[in-house]
Protein backbone atom coordinates (compact mmCIF):
# COMPACT_ATOMS: atom_id res chain seq x y z
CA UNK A 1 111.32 96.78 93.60
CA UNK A 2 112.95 99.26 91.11
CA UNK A 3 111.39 100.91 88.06
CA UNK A 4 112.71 100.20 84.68
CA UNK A 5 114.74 103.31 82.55
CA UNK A 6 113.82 104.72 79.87
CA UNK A 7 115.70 102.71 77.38
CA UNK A 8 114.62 99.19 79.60
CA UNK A 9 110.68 100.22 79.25
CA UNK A 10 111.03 101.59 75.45
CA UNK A 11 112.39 98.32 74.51
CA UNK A 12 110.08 96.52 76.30
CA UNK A 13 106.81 98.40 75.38
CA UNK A 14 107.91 97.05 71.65
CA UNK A 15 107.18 93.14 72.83
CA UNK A 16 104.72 93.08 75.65
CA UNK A 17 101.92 95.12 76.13
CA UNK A 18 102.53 96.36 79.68
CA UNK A 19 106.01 96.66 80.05
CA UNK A 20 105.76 98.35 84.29
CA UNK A 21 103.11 95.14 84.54
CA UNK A 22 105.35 92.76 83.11
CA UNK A 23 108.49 93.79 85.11
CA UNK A 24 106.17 93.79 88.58
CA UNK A 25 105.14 90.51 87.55
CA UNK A 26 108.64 89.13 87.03
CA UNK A 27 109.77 90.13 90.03
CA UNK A 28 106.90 88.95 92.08
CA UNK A 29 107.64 85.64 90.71
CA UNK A 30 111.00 85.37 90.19
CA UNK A 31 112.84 87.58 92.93
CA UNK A 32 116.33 85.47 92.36
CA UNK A 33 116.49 85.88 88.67
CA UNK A 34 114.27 88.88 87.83
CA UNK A 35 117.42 91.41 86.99
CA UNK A 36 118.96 88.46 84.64
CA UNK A 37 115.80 87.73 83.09
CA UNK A 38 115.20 91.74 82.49
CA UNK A 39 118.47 92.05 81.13
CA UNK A 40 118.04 88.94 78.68
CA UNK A 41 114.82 90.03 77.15
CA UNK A 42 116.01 93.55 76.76
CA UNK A 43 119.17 92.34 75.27
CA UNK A 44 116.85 89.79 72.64
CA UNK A 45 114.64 93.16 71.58
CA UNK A 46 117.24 95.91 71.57
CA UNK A 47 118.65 95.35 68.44
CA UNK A 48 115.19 94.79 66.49
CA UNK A 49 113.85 97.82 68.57
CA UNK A 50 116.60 99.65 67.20
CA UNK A 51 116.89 98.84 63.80
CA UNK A 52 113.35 99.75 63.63
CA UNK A 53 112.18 103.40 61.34
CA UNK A 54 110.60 105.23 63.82
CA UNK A 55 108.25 107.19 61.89
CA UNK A 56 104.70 106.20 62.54
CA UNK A 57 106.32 103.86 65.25
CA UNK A 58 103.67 102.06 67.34
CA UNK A 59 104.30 100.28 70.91
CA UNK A 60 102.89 96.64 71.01
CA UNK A 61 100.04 98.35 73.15
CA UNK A 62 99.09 100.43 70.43
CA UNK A 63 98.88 97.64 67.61
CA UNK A 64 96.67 95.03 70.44
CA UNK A 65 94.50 98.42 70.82
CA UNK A 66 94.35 99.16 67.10
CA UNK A 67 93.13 95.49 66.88
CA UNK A 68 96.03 94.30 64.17
């Protein structure tokens, strides 16, 4: 099993919780079709993630922990 990059978790970490969780998960589950599925939901988020002001930028993590 690989790790994601940088730019695979950051995008990530804006949708699900536990992006390194999610990723073990998918592969677990889904050993065929985990890269395609990886790249898909990276490719949904990335432009969102990017268009997004940084400043005072919180990961989905940090908002479920925050309780909004």
């Amino acid at each position: 099993m690989r790790e994601l990059t940088a730019e695979e978790n950051e995008v990530l970490a804006d949708v699900v919780v536990d992006p390194v969780e999610w990723w073990a998960h998918v592969q677990s589950t889904n050993p065929n079709v985990c890269e395609s599925m990886l790249a898909s939901k990276v490719a949904r988020y990335k432009p969102a993630f990017d268009a997004k002001d940084k400043t005072g930028y919180q990961t989905r993590a940090e908002i479920e922990a925050a309780g909004a």
